[in-house]
N, C-alpha and C. Protein backbone atom coordinates (compact mmCIF):
# COMPACT_ATOMS: atom_id res chain seq x y z
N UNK A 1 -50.06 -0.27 39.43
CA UNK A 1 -48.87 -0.24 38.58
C UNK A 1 -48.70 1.17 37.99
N UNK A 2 -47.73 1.45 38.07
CA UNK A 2 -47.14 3.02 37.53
C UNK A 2 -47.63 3.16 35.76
N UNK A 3 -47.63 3.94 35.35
CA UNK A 3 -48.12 4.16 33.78
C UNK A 3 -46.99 3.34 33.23
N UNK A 4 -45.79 4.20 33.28
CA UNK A 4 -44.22 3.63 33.07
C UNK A 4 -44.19 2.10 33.07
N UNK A 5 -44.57 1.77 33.42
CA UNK A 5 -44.27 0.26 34.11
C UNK A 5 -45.47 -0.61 33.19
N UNK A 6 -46.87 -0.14 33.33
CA UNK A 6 -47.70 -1.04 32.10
C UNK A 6 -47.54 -0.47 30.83
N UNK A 7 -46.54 0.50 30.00
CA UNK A 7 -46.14 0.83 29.07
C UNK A 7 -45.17 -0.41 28.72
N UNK A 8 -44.03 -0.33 29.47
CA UNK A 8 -42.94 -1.09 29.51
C UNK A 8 -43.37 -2.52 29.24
N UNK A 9 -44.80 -3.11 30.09
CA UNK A 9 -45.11 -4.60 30.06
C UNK A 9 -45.72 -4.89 28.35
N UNK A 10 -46.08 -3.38 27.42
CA UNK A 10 -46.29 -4.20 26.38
C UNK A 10 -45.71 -3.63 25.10
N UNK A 11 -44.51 -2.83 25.59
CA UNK A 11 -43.59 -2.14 24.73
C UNK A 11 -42.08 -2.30 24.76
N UNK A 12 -41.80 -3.17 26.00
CA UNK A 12 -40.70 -4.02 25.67
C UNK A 12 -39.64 -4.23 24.68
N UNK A 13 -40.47 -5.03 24.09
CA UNK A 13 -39.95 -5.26 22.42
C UNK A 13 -39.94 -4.20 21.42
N UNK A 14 -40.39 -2.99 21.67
CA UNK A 14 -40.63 -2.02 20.89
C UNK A 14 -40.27 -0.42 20.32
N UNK A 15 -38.97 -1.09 21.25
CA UNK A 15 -38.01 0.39 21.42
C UNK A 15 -38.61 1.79 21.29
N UNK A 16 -38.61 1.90 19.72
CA UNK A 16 -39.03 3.40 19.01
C UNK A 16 -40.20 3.32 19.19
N UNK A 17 -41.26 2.35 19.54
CA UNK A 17 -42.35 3.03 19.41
C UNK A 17 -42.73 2.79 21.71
N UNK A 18 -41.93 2.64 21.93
CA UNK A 18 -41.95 3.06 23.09
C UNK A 18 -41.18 4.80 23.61
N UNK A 19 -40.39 4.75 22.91
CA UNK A 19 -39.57 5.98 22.72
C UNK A 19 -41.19 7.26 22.03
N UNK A 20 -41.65 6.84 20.97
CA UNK A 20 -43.10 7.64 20.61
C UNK A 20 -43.89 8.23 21.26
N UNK A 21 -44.14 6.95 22.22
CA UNK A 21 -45.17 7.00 22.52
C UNK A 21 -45.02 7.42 24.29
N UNK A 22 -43.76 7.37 25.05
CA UNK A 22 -43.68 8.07 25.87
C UNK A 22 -43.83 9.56 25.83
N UNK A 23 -42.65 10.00 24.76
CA UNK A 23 -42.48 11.36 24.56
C UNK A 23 -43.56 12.34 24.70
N UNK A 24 -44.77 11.29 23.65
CA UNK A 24 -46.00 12.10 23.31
C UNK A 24 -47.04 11.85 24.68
N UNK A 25 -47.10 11.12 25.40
CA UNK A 25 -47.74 10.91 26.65
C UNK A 25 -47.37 11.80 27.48
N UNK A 26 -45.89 12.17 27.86
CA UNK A 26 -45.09 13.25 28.97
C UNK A 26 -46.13 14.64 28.33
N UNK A 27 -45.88 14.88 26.87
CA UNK A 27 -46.42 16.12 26.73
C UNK A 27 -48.03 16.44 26.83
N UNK A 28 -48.78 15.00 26.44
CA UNK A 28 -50.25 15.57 26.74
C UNK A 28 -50.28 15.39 28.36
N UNK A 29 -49.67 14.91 28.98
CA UNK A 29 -50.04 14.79 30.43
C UNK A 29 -49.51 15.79 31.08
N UNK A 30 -48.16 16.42 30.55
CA UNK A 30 -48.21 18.01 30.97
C UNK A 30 -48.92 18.85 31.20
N UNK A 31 -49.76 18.98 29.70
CA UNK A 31 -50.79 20.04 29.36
C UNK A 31 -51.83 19.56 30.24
N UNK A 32 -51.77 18.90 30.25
CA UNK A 32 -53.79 17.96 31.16
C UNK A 32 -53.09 18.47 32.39
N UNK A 33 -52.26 17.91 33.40
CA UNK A 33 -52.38 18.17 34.75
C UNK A 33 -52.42 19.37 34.85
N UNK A 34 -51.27 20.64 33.84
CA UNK A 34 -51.35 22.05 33.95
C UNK A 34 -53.03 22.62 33.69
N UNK A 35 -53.87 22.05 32.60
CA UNK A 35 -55.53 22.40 32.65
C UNK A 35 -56.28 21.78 33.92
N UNK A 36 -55.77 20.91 34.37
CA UNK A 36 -56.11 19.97 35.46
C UNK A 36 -56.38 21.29 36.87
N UNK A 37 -55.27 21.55 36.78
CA UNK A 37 -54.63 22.85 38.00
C UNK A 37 -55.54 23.68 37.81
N UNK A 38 -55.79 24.26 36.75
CA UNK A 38 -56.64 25.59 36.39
C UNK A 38 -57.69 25.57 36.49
N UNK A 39 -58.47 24.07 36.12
CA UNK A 39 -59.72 24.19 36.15
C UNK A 39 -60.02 23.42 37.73
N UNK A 40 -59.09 23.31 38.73
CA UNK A 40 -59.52 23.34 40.23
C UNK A 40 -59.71 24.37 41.13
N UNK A 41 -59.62 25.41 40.30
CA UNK A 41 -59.78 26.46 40.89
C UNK A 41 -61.40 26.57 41.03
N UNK A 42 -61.83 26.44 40.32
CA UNK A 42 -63.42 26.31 40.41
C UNK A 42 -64.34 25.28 40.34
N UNK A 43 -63.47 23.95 40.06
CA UNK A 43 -64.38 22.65 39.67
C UNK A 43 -63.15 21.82 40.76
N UNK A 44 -64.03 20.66 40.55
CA UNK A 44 -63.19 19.82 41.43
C UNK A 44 -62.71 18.43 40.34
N UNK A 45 -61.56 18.25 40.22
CA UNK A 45 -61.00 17.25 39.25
C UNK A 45 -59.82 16.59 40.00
N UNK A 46 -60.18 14.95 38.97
CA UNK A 46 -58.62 13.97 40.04
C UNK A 46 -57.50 14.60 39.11
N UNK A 47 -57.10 15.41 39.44
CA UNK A 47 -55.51 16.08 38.65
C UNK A 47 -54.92 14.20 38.74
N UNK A 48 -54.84 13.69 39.63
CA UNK A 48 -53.77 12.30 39.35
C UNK A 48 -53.96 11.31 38.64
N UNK A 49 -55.64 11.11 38.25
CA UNK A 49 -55.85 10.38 37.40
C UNK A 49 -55.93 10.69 36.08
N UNK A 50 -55.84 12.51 35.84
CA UNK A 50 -55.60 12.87 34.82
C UNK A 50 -54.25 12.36 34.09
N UNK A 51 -53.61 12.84 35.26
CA UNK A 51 -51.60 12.44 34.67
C UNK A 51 -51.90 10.89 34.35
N UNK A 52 -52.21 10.00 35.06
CA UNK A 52 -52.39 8.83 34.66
C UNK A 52 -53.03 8.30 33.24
N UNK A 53 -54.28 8.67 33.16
CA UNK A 53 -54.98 8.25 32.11
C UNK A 53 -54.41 9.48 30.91
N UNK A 54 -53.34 10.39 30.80
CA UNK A 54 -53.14 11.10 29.93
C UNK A 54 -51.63 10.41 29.37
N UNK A 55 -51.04 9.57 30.61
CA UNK A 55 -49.88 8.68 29.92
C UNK A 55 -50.09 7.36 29.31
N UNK A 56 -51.18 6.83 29.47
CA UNK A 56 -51.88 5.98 29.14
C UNK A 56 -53.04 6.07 27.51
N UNK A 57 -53.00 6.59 27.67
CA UNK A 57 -54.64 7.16 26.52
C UNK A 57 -54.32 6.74 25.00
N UNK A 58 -52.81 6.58 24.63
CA UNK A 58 -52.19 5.85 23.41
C UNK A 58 -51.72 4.65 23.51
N UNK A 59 -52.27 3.80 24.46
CA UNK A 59 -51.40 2.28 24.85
C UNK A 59 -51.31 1.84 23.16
N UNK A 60 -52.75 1.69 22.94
CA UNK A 60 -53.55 0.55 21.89
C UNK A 60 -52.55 1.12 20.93
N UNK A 61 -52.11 1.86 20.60
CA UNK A 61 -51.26 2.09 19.10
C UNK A 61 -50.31 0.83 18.65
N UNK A 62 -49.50 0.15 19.71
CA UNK A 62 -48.74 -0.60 19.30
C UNK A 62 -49.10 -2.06 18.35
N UNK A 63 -50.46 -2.38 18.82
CA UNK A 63 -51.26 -3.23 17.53
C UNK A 63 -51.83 -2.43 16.80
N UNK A 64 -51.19 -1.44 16.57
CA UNK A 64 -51.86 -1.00 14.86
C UNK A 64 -50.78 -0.95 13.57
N UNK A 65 -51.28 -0.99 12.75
CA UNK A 65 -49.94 -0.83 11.82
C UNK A 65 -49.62 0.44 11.60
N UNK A 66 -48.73 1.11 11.96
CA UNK A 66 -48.22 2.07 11.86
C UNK A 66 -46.69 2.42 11.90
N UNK A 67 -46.24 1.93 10.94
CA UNK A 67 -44.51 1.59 10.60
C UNK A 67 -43.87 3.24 11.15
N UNK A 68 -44.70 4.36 11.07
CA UNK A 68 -44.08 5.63 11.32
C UNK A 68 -44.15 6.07 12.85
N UNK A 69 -44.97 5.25 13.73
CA UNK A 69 -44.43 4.89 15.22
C UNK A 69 -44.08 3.75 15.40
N UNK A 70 -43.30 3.45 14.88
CA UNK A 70 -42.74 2.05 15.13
C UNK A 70 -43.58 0.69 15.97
N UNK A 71 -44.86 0.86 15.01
CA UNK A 71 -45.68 0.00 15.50
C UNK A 71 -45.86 -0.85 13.95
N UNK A 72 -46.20 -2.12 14.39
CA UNK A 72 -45.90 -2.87 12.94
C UNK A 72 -47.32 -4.34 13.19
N UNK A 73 -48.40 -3.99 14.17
CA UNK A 73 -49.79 -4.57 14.11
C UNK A 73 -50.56 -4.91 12.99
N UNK A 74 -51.41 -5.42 12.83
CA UNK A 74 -52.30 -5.57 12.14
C UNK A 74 -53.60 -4.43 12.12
N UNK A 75 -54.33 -3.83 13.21
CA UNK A 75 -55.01 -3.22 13.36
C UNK A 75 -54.54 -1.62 12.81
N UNK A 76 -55.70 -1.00 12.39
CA UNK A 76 -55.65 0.62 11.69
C UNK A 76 -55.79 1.28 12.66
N UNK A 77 -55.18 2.52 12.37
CA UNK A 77 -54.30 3.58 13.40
C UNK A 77 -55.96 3.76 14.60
N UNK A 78 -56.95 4.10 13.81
CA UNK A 78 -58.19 4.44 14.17
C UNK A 78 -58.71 3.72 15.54
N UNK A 79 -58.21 2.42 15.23
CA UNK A 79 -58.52 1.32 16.31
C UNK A 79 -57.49 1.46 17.73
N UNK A 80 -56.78 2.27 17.77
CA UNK A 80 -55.59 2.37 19.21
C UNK A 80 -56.38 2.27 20.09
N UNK A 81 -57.25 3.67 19.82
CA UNK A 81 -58.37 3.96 21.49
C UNK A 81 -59.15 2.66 21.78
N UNK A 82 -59.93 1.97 20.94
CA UNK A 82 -60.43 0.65 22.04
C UNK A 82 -59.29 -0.44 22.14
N UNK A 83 -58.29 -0.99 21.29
CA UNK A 83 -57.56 -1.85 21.68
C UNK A 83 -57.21 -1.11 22.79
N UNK A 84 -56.64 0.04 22.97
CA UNK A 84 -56.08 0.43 24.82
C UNK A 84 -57.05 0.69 25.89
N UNK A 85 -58.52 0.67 25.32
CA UNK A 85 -59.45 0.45 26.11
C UNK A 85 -59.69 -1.11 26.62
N UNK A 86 -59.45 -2.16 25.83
CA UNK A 86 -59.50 -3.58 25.89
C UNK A 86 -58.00 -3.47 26.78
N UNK A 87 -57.16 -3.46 26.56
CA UNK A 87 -55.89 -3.58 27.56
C UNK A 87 -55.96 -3.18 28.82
N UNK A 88 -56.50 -2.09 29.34
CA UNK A 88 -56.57 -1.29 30.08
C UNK A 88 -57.69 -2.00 31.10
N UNK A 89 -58.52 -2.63 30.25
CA UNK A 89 -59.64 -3.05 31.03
C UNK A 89 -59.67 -4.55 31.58
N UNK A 90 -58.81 -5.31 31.13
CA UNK A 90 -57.62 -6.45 31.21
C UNK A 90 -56.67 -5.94 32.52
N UNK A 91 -55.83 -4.93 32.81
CA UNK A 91 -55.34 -4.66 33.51
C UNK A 91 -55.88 -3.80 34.77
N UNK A 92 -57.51 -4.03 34.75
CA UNK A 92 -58.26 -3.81 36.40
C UNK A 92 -57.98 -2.19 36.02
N UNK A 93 -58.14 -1.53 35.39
CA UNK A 93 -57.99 0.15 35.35
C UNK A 93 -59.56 0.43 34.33
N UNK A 94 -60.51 0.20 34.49
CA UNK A 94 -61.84 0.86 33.37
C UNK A 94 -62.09 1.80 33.49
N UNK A 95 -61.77 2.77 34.50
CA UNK A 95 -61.91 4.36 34.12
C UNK A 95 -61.05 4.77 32.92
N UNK A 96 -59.46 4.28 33.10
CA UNK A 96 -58.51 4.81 32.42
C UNK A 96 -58.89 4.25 30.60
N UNK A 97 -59.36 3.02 30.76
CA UNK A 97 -59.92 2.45 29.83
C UNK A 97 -60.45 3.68 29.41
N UNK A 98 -61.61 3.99 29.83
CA UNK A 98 -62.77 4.53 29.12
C UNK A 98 -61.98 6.34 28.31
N UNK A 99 -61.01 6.80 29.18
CA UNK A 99 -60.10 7.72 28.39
C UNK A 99 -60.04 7.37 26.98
N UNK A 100 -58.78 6.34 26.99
CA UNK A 100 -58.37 5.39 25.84
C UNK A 100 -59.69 5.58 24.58
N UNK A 101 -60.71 4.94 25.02
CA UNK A 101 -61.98 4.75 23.94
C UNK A 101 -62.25 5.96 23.42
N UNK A 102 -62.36 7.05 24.34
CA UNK A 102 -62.97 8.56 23.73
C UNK A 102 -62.04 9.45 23.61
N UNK A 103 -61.02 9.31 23.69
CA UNK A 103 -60.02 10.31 23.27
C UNK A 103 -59.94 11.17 21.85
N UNK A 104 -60.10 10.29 20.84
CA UNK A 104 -60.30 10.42 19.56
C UNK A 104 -60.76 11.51 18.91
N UNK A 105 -59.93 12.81 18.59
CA UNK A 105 -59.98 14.12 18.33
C UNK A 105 -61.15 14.43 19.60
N UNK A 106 -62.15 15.25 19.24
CA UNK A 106 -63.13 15.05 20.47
C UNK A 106 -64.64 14.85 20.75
N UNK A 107 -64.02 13.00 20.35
CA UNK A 107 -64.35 12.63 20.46
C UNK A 107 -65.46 11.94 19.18
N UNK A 108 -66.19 10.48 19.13
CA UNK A 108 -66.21 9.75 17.70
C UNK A 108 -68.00 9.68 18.46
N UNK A 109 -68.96 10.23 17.80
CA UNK A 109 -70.44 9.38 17.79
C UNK A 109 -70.58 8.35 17.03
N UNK A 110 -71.73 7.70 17.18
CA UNK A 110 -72.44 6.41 16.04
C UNK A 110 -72.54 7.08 15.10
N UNK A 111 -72.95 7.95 14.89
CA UNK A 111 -72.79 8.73 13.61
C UNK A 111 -71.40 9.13 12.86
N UNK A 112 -70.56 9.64 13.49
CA UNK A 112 -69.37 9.55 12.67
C UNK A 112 -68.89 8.32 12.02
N UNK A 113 -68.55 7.23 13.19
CA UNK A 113 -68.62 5.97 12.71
C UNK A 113 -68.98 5.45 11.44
N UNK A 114 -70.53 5.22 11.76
CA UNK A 114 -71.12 5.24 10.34
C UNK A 114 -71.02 5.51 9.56
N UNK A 115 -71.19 7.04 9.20
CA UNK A 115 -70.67 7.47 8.23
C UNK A 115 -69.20 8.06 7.42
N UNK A 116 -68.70 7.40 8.16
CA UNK A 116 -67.20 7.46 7.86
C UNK A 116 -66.65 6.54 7.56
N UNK A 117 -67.72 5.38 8.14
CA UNK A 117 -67.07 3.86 8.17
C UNK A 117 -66.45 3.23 8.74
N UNK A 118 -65.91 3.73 9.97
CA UNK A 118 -64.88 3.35 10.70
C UNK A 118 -64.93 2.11 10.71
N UNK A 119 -64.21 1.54 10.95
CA UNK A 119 -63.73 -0.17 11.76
C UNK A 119 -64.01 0.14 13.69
N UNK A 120 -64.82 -0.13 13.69
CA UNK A 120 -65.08 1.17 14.93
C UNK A 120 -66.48 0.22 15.77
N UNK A 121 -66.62 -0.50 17.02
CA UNK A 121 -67.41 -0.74 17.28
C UNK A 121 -68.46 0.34 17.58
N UNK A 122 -69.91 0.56 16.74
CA UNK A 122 -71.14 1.37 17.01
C UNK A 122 -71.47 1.04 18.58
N UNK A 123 -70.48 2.57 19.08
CA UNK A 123 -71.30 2.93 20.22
C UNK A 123 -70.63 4.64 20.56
N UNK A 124 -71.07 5.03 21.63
CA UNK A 124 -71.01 6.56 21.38
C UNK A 124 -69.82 6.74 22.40
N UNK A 125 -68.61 7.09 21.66
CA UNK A 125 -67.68 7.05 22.12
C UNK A 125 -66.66 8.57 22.25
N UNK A 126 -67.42 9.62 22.81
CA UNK A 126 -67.35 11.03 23.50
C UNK A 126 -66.59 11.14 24.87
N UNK A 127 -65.74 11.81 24.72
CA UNK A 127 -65.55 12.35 26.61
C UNK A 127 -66.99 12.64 27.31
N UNK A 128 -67.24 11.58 28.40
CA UNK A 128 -68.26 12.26 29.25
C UNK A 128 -68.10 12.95 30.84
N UNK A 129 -66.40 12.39 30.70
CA UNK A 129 -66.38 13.42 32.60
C UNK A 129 -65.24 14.60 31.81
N UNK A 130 -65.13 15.64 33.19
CA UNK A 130 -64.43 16.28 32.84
C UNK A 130 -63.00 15.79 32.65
N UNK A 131 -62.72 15.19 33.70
CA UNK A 131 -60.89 14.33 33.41
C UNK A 131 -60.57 13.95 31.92
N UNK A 132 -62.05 13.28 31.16
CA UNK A 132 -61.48 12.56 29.82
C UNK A 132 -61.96 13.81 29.12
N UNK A 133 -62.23 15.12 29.14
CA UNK A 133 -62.42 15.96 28.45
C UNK A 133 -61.05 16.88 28.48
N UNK A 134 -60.33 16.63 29.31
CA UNK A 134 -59.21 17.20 29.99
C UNK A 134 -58.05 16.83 29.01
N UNK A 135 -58.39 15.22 28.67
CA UNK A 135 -57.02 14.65 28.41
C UNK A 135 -57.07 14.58 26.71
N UNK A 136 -58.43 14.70 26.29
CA UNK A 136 -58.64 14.79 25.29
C UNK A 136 -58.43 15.89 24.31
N UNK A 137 -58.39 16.71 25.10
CA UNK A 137 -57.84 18.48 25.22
C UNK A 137 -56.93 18.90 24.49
N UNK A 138 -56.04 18.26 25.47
CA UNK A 138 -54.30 18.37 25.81
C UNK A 138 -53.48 17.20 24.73
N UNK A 139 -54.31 16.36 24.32
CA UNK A 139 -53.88 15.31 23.28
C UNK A 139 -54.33 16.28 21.75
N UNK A 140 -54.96 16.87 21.69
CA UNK A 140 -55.01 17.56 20.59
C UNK A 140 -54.09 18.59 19.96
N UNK A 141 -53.65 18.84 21.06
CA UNK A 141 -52.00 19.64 20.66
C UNK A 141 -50.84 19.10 20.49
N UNK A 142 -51.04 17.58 20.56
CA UNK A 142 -49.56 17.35 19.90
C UNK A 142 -49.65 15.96 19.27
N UNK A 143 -48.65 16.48 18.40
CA UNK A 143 -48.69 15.03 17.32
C UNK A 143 -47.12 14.03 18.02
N UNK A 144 -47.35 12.75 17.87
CA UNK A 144 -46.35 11.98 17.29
C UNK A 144 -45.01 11.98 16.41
N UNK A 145 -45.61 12.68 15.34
CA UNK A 145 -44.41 12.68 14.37
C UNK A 145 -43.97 14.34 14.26
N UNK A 146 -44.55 15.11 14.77
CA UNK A 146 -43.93 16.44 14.45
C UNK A 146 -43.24 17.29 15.72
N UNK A 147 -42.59 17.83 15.71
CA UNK A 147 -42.58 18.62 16.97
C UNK A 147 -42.97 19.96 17.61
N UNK A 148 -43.08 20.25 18.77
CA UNK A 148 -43.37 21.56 19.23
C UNK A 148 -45.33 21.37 19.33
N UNK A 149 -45.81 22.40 19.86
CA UNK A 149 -47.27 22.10 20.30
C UNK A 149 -48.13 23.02 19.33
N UNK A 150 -49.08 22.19 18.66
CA UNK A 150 -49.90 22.99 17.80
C UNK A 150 -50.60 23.96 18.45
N UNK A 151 -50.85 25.33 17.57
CA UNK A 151 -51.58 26.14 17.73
C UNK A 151 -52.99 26.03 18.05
N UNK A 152 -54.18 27.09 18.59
CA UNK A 152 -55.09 26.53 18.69
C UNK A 152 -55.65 26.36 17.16
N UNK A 153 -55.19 27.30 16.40
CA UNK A 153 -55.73 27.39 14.40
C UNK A 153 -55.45 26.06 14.19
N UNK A 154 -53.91 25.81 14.55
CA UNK A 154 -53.87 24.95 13.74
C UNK A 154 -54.69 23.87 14.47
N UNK A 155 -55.09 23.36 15.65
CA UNK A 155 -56.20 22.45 15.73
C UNK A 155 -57.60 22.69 15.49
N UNK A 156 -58.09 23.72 15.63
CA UNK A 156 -59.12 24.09 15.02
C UNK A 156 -59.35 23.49 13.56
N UNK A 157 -58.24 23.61 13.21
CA UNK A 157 -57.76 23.12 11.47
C UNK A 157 -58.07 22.01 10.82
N UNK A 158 -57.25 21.01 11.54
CA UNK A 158 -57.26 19.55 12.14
C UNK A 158 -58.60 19.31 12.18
N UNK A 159 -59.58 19.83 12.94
CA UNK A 159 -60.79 18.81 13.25
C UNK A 159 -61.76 19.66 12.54
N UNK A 160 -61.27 20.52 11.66
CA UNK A 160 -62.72 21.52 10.52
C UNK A 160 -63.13 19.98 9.04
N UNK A 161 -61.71 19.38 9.62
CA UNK A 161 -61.94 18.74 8.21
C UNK A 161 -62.68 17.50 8.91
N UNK A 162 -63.45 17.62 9.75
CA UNK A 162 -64.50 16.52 10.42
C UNK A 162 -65.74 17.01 10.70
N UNK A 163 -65.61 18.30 10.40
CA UNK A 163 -66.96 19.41 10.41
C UNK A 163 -66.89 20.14 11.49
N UNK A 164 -67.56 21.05 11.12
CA UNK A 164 -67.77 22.44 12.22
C UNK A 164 -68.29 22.20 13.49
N UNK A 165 -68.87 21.13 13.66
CA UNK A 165 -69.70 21.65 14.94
C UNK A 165 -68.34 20.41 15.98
N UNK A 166 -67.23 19.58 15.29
CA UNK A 166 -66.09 19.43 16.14
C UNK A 166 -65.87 20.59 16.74
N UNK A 167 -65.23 21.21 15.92
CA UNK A 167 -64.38 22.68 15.67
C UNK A 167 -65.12 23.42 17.09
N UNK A 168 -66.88 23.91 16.94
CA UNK A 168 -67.46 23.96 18.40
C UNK A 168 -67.09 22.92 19.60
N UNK A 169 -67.27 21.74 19.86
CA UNK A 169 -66.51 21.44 21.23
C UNK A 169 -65.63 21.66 21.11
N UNK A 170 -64.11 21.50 20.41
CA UNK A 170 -62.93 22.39 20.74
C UNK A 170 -63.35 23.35 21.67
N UNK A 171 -63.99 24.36 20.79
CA UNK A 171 -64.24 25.90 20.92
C UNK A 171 -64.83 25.95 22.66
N UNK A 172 -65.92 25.22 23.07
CA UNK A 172 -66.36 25.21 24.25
C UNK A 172 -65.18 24.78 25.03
N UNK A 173 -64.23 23.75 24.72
CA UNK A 173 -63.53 23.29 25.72
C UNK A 173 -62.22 24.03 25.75
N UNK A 174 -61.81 24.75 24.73
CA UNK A 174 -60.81 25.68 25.20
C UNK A 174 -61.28 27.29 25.77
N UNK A 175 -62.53 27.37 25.88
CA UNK A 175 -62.96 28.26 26.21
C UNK A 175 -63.22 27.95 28.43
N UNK A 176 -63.58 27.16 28.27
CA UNK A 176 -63.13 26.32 29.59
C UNK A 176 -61.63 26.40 30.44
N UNK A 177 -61.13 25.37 29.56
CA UNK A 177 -60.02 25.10 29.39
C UNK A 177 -58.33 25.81 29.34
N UNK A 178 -58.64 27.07 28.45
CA UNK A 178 -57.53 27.74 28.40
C UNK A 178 -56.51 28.06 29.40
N UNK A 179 -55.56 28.54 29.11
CA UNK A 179 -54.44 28.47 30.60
C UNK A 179 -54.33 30.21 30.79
């Protein structure tokens, strides 16, 4: 099934936050297939499952409550990545799943969890291939509610307030990564 198409099967009803949540999928899956390209020059990556699992990687938002993507769930914003890991994995796709779960700035340990508290099933939930390091990337430059593509400062920014040694994988992966 096309991304488009299992978007559609659970956003239906959901106009604006299908309208959201496309917009913001087209643009991280831009950036991912364009890092996708770059980094085949020397590595070998599924550029197609990137585009895929990079239009995909925000399913779970729509059961969260989040009235400012026109999502109106019960579940906290925090929880998108495994509810679209649980969907995803329901719909015969568990690679793309496993995107979904670790996407989460870059990426959530048992330790953050913990000590943050999350609502968050304890388990270690990191990009471990390059594809979900790819998409995880390229999702860091753009928000939902704002427009135009953040700087690298300003993401650097974004994930200082989760501690420095985030701020380092950024740093390794746009050092990788860059276009």
């Amino acid at each position: 099934m096309h991304p488009i198409e299992l978007i559609d099967k659970y956003y239906s009803d959901y106009p604006e936050a299908r309208r959201i949540l496309i917009a913001h999928s087209h643009q991280v899956a831009s950036l991912a297939v364009a890092v996708a390209e770059h980094v085949m020059q020397s590595e070998t990556v599924d550029k197609d499952f990137v585009e895929q699992a990079a239009m995909l990687h925000d399913i779970g938002m729509i059961y969260t409550d989040t009235p400012k993507l026109g999502c109106y769930g019960d579940q906290p914003y925090i929880s998108h990545g495994i509810i679209g890991a649980e969907l995803l994995a329901k719909e015969n796709l568990p690679i793309h799943a496993l995107v979904c779960e670790r996407h989460i700035g870059v990426g959530l340990t048992i330790e953050d969890i913990t000590l943050q508290g999350l609502p968050l099933p304890l388990r270690d939930m990191r990009p471990q291939t390059l594809e979900e390091k790819i998409v995880a990337y390229a999702d860091l430059f753009f928000s939902k509610t704002q427009k135009g593509m953040r700087t690298v400062e300003m993401v650097r920014k974004l994930l200082a307030r989760h501690g420095e040694y985030k701020v380092a994988i950024f740093d390794k992966w746009h050092y990788q990564f860059k276009l």
